[in-house]
Protein backbone atom coordinates (compact mmCIF):
# COMPACT_ATOMS: atom_id res chain seq x y z
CA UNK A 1 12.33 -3.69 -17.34
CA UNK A 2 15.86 -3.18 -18.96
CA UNK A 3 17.62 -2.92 -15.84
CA UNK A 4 20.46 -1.59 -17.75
CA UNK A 5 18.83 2.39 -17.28
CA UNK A 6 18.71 1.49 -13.50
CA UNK A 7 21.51 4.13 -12.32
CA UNK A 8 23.37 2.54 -8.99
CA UNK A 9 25.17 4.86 -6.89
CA UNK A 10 28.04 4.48 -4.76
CA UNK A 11 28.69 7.24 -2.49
CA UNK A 12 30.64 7.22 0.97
CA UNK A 13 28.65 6.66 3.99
CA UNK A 14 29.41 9.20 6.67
CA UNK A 15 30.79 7.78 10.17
CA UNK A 16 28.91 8.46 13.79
CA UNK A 17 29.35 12.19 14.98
CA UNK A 18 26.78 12.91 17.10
CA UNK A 19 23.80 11.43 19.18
CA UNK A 20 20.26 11.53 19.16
CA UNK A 21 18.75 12.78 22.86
CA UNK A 22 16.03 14.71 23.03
CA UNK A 23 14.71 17.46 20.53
CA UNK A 24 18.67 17.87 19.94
CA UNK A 25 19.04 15.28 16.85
CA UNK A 26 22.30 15.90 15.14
CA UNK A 27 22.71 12.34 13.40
CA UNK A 28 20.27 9.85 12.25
CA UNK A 29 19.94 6.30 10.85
CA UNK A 30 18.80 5.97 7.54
CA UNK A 31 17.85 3.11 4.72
CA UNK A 32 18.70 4.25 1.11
CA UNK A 33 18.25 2.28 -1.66
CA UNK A 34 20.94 3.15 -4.45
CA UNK A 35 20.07 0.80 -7.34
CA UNK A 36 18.11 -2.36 -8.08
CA UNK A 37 17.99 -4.25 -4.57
CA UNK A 38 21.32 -1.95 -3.19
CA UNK A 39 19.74 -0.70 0.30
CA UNK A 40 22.15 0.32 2.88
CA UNK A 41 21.58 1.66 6.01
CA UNK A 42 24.59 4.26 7.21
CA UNK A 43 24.38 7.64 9.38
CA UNK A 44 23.83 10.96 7.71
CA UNK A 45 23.31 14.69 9.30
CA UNK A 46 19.91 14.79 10.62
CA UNK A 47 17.54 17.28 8.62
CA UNK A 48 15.78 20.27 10.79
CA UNK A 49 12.06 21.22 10.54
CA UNK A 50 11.83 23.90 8.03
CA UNK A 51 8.39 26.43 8.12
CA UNK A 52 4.91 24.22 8.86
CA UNK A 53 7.40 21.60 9.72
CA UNK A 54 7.71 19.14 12.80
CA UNK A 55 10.34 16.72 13.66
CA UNK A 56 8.87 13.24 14.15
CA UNK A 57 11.04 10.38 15.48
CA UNK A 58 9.50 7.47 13.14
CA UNK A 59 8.94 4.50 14.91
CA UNK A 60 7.35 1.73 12.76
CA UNK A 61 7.34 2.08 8.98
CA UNK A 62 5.64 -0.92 6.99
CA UNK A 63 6.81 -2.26 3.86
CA UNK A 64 4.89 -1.99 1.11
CA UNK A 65 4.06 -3.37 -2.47
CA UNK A 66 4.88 -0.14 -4.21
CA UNK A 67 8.41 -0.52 -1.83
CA UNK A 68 9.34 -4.02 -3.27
CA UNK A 69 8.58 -2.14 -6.92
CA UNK A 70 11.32 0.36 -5.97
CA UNK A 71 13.79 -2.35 -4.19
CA UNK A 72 13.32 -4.91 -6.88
CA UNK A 73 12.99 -2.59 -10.43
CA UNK A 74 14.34 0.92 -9.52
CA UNK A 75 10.95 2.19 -10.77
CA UNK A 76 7.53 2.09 -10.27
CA UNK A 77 4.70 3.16 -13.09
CA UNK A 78 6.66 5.85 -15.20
CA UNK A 79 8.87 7.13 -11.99
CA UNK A 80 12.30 5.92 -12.09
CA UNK A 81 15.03 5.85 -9.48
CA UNK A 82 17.00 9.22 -10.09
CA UNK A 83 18.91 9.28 -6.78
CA UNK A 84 19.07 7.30 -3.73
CA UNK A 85 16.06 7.28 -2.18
CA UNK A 86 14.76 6.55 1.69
CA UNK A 87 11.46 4.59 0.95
CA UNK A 88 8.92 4.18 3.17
CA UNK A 89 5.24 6.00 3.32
CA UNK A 90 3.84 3.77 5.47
CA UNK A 91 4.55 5.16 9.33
CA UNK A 92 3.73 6.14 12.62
CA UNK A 93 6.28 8.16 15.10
CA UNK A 94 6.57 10.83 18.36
CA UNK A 95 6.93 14.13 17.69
CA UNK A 96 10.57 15.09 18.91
CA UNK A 97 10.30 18.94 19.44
CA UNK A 98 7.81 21.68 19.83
CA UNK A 99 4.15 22.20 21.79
CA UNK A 100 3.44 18.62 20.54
CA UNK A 101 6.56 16.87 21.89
CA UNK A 102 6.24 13.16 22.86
CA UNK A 103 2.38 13.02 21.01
CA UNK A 104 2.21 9.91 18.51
CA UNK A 105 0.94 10.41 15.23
CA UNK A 106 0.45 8.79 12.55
CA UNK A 107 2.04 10.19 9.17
CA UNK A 108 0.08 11.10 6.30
CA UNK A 109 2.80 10.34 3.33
CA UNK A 110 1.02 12.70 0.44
CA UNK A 111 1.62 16.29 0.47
CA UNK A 112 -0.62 18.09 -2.17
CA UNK A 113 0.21 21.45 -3.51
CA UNK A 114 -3.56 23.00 -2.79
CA UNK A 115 -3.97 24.92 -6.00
CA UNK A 116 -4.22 22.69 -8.89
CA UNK A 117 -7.23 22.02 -10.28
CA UNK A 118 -7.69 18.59 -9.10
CA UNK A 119 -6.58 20.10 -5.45
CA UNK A 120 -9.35 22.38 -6.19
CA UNK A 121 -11.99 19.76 -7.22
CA UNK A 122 -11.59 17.64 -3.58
CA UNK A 123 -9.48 15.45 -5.21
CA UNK A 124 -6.01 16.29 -3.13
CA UNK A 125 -4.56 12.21 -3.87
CA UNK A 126 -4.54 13.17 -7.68
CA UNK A 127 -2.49 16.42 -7.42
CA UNK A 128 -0.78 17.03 -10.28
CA UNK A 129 2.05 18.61 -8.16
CA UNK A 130 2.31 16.13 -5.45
CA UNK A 131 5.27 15.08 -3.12
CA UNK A 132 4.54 11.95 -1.82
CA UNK A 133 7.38 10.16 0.94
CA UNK A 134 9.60 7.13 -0.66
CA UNK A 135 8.97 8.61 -3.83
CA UNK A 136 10.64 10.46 -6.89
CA UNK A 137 12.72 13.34 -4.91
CA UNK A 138 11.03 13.21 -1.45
CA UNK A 139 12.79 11.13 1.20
CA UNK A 140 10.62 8.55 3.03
CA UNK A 141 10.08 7.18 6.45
CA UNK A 142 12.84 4.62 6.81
CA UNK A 143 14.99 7.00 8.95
CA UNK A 144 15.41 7.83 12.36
CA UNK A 145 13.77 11.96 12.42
CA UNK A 146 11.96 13.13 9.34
CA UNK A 147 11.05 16.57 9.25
CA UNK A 148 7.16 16.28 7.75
CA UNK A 149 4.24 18.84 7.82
CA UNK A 150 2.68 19.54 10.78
CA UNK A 151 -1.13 19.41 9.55
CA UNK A 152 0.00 15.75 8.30
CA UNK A 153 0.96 14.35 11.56
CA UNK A 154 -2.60 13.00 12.84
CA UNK A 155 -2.79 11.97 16.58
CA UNK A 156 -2.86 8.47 17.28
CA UNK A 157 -5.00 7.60 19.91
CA UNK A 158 -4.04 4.86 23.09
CA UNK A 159 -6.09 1.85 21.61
CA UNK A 160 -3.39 2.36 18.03
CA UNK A 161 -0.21 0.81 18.75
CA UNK A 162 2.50 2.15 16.54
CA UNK A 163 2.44 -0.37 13.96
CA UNK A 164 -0.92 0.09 13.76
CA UNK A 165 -0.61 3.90 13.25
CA UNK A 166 1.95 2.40 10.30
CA UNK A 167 -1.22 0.10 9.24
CA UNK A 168 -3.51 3.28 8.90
CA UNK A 169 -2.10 3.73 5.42
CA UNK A 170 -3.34 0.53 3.71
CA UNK A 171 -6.29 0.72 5.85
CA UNK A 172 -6.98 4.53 4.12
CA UNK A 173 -5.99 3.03 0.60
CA UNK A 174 -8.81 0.14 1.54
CA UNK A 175 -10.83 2.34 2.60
CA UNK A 176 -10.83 4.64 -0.58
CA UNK A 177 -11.30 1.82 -2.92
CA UNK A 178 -14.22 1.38 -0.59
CA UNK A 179 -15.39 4.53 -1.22
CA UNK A 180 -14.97 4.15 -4.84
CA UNK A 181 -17.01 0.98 -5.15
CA UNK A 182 -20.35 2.08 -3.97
CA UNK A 183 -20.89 -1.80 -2.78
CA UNK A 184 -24.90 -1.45 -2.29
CA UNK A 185 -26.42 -2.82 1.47
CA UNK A 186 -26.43 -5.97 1.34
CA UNK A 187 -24.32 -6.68 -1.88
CA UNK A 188 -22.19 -9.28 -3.14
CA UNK A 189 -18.38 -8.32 -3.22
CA UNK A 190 -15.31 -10.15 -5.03
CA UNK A 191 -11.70 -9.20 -3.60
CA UNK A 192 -9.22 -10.52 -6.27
CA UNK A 193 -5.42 -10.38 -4.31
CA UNK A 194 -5.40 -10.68 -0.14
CA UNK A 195 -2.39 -8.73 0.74
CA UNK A 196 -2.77 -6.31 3.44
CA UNK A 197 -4.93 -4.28 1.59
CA UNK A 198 -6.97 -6.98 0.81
CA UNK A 199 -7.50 -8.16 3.96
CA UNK A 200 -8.10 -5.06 5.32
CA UNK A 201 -10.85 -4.32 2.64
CA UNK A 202 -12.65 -7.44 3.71
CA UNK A 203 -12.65 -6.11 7.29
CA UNK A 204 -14.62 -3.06 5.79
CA UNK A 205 -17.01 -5.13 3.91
CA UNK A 206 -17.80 -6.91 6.62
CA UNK A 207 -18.19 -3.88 8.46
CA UNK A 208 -20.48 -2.19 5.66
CA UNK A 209 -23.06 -4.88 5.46
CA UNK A 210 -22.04 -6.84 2.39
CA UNK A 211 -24.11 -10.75 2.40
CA UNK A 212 -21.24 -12.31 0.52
CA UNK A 213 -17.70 -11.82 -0.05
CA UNK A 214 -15.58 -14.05 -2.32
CA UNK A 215 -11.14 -14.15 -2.25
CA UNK A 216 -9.26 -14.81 -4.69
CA UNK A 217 -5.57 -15.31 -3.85
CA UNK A 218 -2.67 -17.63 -5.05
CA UNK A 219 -1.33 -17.61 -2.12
CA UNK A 220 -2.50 -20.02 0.63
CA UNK A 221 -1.10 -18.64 4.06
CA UNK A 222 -2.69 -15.55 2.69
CA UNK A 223 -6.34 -17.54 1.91
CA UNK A 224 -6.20 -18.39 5.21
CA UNK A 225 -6.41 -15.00 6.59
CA UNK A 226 -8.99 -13.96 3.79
CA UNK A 227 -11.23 -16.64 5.66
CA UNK A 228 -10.33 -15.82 9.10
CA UNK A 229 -10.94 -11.95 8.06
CA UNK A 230 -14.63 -12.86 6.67
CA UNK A 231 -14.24 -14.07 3.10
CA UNK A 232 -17.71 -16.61 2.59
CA UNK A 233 -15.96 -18.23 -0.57
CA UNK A 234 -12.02 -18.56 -0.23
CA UNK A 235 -10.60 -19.65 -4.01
CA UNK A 236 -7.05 -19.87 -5.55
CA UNK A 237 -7.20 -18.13 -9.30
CA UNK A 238 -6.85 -20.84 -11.71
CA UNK A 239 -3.88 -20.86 -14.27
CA UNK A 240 -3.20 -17.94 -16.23
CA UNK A 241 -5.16 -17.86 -19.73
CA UNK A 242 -3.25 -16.00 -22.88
CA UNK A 243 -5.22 -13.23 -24.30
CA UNK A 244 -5.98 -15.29 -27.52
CA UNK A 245 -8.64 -17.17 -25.91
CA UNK A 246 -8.89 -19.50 -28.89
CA UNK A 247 -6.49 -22.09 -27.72
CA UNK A 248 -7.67 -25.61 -26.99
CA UNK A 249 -5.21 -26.14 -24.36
CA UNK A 250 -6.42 -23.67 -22.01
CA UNK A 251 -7.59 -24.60 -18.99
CA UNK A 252 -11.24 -25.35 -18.37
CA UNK A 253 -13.25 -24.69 -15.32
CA UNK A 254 -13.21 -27.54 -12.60
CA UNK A 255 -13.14 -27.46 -8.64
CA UNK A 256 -9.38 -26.71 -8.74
CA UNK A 257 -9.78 -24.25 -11.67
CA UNK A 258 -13.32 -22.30 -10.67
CA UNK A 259 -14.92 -20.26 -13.15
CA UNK A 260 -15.55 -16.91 -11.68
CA UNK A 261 -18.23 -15.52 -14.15
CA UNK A 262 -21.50 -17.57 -12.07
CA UNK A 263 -20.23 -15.79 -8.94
CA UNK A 264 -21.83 -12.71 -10.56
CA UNK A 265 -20.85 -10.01 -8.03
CA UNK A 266 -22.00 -6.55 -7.90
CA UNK A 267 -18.70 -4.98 -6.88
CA UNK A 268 -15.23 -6.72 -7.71
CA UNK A 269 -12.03 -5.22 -6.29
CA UNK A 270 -8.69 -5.73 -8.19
CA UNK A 271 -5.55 -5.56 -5.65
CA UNK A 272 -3.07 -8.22 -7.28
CA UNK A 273 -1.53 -5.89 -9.62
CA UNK A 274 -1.55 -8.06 -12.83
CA UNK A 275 -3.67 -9.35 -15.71
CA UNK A 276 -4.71 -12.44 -14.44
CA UNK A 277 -6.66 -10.51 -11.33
CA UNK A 278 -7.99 -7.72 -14.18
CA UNK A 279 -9.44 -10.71 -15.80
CA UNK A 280 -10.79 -12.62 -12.76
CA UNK A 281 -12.23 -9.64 -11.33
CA UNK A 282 -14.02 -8.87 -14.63
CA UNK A 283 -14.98 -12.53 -14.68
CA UNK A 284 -16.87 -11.73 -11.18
CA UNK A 285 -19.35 -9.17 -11.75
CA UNK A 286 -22.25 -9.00 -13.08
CA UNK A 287 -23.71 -7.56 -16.28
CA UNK A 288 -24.00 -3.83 -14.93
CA UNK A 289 -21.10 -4.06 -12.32
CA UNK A 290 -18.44 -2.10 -11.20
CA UNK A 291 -14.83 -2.95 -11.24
CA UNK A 292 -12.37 -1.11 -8.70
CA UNK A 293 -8.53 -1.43 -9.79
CA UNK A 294 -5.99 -0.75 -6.98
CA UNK A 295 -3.01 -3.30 -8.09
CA UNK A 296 0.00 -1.39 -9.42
CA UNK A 297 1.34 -3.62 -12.30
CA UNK A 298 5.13 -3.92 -12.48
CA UNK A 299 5.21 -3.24 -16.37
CA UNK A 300 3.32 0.16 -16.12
CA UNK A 301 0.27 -1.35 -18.32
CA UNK A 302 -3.21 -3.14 -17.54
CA UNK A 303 -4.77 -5.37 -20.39
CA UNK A 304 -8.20 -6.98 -20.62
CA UNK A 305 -10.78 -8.30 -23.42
CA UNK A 306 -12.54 -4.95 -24.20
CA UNK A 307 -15.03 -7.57 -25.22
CA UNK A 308 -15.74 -9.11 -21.92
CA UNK A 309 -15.73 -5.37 -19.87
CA UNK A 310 -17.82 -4.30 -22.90
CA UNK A 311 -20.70 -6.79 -23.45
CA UNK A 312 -20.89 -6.65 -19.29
CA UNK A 313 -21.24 -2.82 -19.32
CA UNK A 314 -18.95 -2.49 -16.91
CA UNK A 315 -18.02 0.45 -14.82
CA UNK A 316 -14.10 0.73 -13.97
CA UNK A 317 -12.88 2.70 -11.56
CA UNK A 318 -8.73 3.29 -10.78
CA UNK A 319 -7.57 4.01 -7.04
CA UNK A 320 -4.84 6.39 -6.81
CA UNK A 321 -3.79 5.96 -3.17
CA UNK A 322 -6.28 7.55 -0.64
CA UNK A 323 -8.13 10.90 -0.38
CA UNK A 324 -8.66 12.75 2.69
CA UNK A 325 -9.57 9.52 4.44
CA UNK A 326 -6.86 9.57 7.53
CA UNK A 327 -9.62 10.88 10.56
CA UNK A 328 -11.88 7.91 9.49
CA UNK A 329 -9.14 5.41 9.14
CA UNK A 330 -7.93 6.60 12.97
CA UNK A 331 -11.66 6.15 14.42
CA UNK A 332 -12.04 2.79 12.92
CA UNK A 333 -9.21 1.45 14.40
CA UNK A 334 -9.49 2.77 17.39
CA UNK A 335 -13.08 1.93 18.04
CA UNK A 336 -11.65 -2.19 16.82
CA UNK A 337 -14.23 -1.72 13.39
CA UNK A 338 -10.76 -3.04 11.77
CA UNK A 339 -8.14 -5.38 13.48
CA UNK A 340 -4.62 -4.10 12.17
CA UNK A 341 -1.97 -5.77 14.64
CA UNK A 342 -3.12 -9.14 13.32
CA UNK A 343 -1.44 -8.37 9.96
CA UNK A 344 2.12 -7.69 11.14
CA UNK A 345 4.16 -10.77 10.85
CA UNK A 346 7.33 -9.36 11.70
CA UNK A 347 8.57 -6.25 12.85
CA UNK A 348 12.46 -5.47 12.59
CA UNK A 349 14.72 -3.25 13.47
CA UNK A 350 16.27 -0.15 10.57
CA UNK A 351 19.47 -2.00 10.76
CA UNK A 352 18.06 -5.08 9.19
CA UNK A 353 16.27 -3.50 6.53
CA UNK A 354 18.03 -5.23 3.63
CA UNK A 355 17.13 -8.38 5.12
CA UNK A 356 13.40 -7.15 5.63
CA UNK A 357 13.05 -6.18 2.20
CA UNK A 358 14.31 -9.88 1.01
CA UNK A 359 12.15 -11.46 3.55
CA UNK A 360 9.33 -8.77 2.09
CA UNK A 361 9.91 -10.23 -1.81
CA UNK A 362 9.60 -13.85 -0.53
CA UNK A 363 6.05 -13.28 0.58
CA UNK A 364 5.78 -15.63 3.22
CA UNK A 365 3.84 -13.55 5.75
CA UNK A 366 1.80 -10.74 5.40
CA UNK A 367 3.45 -7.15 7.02
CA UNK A 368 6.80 -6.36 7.49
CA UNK A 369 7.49 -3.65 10.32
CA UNK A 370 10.17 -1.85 10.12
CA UNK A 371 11.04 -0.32 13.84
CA UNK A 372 13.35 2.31 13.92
């Protein structure tokens, strides 16, 4: 990305006024990112429930993929940064006034619009209206108080700790991509990139009866977990082949460099956001099989050999987030079906949310919690 058309603003950052104590919140904490890796947290006048609103004081907001696209391009797919944003969809918090004062919740991030057509269809993550938090216009979750629908605000039950009610979102995106694989009883799975969501999707398969699950991730610490989460097969993807598969030099399939297509999966899952995985995941299945893809590419496009999806016959499916999965999410956490603490390797306070989102980049561990 030309990082030339990424606008960086500097406004002034309003000084201290005011206190936070009870339902009374007159200032708040924020982190705002104002251009290509410029996030500053400063004070600004707390916002006030409007109609169907309630005031939530957030306290753990993870850091996510689609984050570190904002932080580190000012864009993510077509959406570019128009205005300093608050990111953050990933959270958990107390309600701070009302009936419901002092419940935790956790915080569905996607607010559809309920009369589109794809609204209308069941399909409320595909809204063609949607306001989702950290994105476009809408103000995320990195921030003291956020005023946020009431229906959206799920209760979080005693066994969820609060970064695990900030966990529930990559659990529901797992979960959908679940959903959208229709892994048969007793099938053979392939889960091509082990962050979070990856590792939380091999939880489920476990969960759902799969015989075999295979990993693919370049990245050992996070092989490690794959294993330790229930991946039979643990493998590092081999070095990236060009397109033009003609050349001589490429590399060939040995015990450091596997070849994927005798794994012969039913269902492979694509959660590394780039070619390579598109391919490998491809490479997986069987003739017949279904491909999920849930990575979010940093150039905005996805390319593969039509030839190799084509003489396979397979069936590709796209996740878009999550759909109406939140109440299933909660009860499998709560019941310990998933483990979700496990994956938080730090948790930090708003103040040091620059250095979070550095850490975040570096991918050395596997969540960042952001506490504030």
């Amino acid at each position: 990305m030309d990082l030339a058309v990424v606008r960086t603003f500097r406004l002034p950052i309003p000084r201290h006024t005011g206190n936070i104590s009870g339902g009374n919140v007159r200032r708040m904490r924020t982190a705002r990112l104002y251009g290509t890796a410029d996030l500053r947290v400063g004070e600004e006048p707390a916002p006030e429930a409007g109609a169907g609103q309630t005031l939530v004081r957030v306290t753990a907001v993870g850091i996510c993929g689609s984050d570190l696209h904002w932080y580190e391009d000012g864009a993510i797919g077509d959406a570019r940064l128009e205005r300093p944003l608050v990111p953050g969809h990933e959270g958990a918090g107390e309600i701070a006034a009302g009936p419901r004062r002092g419940e935790r919740v956790a915080i569905d991030p996607a607010i559809p619009c309920e009369v589109c057509r794809a609204c209308r269809d069941g399909y409320r993550n595909l809204c063609y209206n949607i306001l989702f938090s950290g994105h476009g216009a809408t103000d995320g979750m990195m921030r003291d108080v956020m005023p946020w629908p009431s229906h959206l605000l799920h209760p979080l039950p005693e066994a969820v700790s609060d970064a695990g009610g900030a966990m529930l979102e990559p659990l529901g995106v797992a979960l959908w991509a679940l959903d959208l694989g229709h892994v048969p009883f007793g099938g053979t799975v392939a889960v091509v990139g082990c962050g979070p969501i990856g590792l939380l999707l091999i939880q489920l398969l476990r969960a759902t009866g799969a015989s075999r699950v295979l990993a693919v991730e370049p990245l050992a610490h996070r092989r490690e977990a794959a294993a330790k989460w229930g991946a039979d097969l643990v493998a590092a993807p081999p070095p990236s082949v060009p397109l033009a598969a003609t050349d001589p030099s490429a590399p060939v399939a040995t015990p450091a460099n596997p070849d994927f297509s005798s794994y012969g999966a039913d269902v492979a899952f694509e959660l590394a956001g780039n070619d390579d995985g598109v391919r490998i995941a491809m490479e997986s299945v069987r003739p017949g099989g279904r491909v999920v893809l849930g990575g979010i590419p940093g150039s905005d496009t996805t390319t593969f050999r039509a030839s190799l999806a084509r003489r396979k016959g397979l069936t590709i499916a796209m996740v878009r987030r999550m759909n109406e999965v939140y109440p299933r999410a909660i009860d499998l956490a709560a019941r310990g079906v998933v483990s979700l603490d496990p994956l938080v390797s730090s948790q930090v306070p708003l103040d040091a949310a620059p250095e979070a989102f550095a850490a975040a980049q570096r991918r050395t561990g596997l969540k960042v919690i952001i506490t504030p």
